[in-house]
Protein backbone atom coordinates (compact mmCIF):
# COMPACT_ATOMS: atom_id res chain seq x y z
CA UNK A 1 0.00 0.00 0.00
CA UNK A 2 3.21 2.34 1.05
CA UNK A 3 4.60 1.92 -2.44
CA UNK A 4 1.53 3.07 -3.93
CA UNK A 5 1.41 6.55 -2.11
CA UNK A 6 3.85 7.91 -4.21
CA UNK A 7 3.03 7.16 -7.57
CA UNK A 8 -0.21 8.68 -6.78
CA UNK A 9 0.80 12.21 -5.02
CA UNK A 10 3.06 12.52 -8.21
CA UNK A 11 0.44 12.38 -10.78
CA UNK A 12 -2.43 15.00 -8.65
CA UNK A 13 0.95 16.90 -8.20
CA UNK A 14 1.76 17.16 -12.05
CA UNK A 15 -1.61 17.48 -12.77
CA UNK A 16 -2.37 20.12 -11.00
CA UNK A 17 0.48 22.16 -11.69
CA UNK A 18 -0.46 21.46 -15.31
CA UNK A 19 -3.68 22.88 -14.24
CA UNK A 20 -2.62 26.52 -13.74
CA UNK A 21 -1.01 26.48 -17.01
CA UNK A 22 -4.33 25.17 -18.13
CA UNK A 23 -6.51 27.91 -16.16
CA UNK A 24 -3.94 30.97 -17.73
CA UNK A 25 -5.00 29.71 -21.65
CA UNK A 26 -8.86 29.18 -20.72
CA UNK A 27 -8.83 32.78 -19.75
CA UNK A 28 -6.74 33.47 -22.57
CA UNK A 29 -8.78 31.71 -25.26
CA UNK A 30 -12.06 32.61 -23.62
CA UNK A 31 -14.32 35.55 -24.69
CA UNK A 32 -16.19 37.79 -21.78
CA UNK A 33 -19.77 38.22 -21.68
CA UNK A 34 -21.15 41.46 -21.81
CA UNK A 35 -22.42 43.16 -18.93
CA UNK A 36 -24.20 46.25 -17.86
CA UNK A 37 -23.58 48.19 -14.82
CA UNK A 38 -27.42 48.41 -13.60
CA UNK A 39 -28.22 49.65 -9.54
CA UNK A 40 -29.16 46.58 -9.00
CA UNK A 41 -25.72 45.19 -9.76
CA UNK A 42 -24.29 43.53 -12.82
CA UNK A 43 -27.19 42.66 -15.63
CA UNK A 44 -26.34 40.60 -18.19
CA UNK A 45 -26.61 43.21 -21.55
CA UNK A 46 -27.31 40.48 -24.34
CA UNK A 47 -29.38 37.45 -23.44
CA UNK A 48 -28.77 36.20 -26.73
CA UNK A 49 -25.13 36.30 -26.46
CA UNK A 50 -22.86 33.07 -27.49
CA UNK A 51 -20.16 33.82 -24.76
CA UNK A 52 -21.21 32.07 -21.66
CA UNK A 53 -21.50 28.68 -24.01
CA UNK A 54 -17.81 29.81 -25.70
CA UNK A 55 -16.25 29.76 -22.19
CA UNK A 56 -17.68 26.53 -21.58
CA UNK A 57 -16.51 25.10 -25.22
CA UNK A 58 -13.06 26.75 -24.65
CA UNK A 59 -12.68 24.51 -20.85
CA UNK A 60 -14.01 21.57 -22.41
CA UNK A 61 -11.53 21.18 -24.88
CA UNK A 62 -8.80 22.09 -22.79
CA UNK A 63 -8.79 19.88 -20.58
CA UNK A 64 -10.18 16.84 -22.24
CA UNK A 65 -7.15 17.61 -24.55
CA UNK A 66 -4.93 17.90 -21.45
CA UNK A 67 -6.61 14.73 -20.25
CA UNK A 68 -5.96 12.57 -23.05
CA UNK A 69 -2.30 13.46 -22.89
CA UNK A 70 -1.82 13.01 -19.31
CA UNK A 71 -3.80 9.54 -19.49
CA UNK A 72 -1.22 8.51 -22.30
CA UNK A 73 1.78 9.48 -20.13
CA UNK A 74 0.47 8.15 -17.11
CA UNK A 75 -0.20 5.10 -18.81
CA UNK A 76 3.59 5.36 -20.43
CA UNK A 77 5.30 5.97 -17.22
CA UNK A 78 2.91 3.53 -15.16
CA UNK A 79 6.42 1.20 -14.50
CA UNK A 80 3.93 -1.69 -11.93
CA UNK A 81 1.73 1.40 -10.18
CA UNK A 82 -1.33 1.03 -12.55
CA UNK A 83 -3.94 1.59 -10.18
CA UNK A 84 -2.21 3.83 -8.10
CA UNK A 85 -1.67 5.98 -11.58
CA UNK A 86 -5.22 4.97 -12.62
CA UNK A 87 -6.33 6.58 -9.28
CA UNK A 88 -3.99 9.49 -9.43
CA UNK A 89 -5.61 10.45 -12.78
CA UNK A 90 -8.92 10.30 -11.75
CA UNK A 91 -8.27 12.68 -8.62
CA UNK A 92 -5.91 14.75 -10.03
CA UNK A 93 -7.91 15.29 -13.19
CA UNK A 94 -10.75 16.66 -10.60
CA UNK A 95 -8.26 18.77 -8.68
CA UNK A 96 -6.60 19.95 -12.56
CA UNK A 97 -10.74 20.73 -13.45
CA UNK A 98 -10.87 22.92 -10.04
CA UNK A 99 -7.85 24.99 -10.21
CA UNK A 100 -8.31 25.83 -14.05
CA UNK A 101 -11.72 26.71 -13.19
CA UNK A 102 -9.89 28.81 -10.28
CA UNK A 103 -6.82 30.17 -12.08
CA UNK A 104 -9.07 30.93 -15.23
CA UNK A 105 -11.66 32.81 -13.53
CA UNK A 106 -9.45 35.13 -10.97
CA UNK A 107 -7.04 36.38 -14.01
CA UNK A 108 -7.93 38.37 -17.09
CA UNK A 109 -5.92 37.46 -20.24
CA UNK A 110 -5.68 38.18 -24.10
CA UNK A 111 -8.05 41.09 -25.56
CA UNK A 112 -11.32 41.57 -23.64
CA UNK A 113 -13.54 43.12 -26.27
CA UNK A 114 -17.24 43.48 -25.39
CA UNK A 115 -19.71 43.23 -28.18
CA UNK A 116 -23.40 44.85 -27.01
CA UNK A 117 -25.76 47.64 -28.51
CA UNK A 118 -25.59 49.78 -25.46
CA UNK A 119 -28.09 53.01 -25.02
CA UNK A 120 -26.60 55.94 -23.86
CA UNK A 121 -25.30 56.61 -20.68
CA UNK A 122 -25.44 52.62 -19.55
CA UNK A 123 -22.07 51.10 -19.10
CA UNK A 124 -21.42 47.98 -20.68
CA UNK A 125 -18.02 45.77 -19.18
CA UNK A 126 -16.34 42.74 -19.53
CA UNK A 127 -17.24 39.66 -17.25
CA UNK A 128 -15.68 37.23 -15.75
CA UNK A 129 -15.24 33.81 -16.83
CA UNK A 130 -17.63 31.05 -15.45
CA UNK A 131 -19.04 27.75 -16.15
CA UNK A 132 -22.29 27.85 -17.00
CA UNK A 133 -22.43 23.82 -18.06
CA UNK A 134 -21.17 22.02 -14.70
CA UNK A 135 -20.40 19.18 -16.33
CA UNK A 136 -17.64 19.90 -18.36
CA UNK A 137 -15.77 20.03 -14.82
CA UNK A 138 -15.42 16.37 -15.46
CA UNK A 139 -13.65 16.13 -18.85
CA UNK A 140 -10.36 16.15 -17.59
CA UNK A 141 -10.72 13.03 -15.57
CA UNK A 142 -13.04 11.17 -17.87
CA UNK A 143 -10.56 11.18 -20.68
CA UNK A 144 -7.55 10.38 -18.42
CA UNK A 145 -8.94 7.46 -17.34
CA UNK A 146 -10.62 6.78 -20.64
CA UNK A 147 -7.17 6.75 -22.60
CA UNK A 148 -5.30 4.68 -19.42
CA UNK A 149 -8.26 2.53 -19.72
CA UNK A 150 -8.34 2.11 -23.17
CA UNK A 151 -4.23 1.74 -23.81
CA UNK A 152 -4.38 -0.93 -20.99
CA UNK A 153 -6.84 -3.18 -22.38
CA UNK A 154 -4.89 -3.16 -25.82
CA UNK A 155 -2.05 -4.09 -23.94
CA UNK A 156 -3.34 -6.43 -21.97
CA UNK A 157 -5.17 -7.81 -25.07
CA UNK A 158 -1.69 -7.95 -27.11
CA UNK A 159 0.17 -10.14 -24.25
CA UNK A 160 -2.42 -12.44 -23.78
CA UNK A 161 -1.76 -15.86 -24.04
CA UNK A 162 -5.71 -16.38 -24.93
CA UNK A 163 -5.04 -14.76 -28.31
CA UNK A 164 -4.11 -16.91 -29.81
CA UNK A 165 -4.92 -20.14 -28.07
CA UNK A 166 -4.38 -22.82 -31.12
CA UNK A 167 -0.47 -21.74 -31.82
């Protein structure tokens, strides 16, 4: 069990410094929503506006990208700690989802341009970035375990004596 520990505090570890790299390019990529400065606080200025879905678009393909490289180095480097990589994925890819969520959200890259028909005297500014599909949280994980998964089985399928049973 001992042996296992460390195989798993590596991978969250990496992953979740990966994640801040991951968090600075999501905010990056991303484009702001448009809001209005209202007295009732910040009003979203165009309902109809594609931005909040963008943001959510831009995540998802970060880090399932991110995720399907990490679960094909994890599964690389694995060396006899399969689960404890397996495992390592799966939480770190959670932890990665949080902090680029995090690290995304709190800092302001790239050009912010705001897009709205605004009426005179209303003030229109940037947003910041949010999810406004939860479940995208989870593509990170899914496809690190999905490629370990998947790369395992072939393996396991390619050194099994059971293949070919009649030679």
């Amino acid at each position: 069990m001992a042996r296992h520990v460390r195989p798993f505090a590596v991978t969250v570890l990496i992953l979740a410094a990966t994640a801040v790299l991951a968090g600075l390019l999501w905010s990056w990529l991303s484009p702001r929503a448009p809001y209005q400065i209202t007295e009732r606080g910040q009003v979203l200025a165009d309902p109809s506006t594609q931005s909040l879905i963008a943001a959510d678009g831009w995540f998802a393909v970060i880090t399932g990208v991110l995720g399907l490289v990490c679960g094909a180095v994890g599964w690389r480097l694995r060396r006899g700690h399969e689960l404890a990589v397996l495992v390592g994925l799966c939480a770190g890819g959670l932890l990665g989802a949080y902090i680029t969520l995090q690290v995304g959200s709190a800092f302001t890259l790239g050009v912010v341009t705001v897009e709205a028909s605004a009426q005179p005297g209303i003030t229109i500014v940037p947003g910041s970035l949010r999810l406004t599909a939860s479940g995208v949280r989870v593509a990170w994980p899914l496809c690190a375990v999905g490629v370990f998964g998947l790369l395992e089985g072939m393996n396991g399928y390619r050194e099994s004596p059971l293949r070919k049973p009649y030679t």
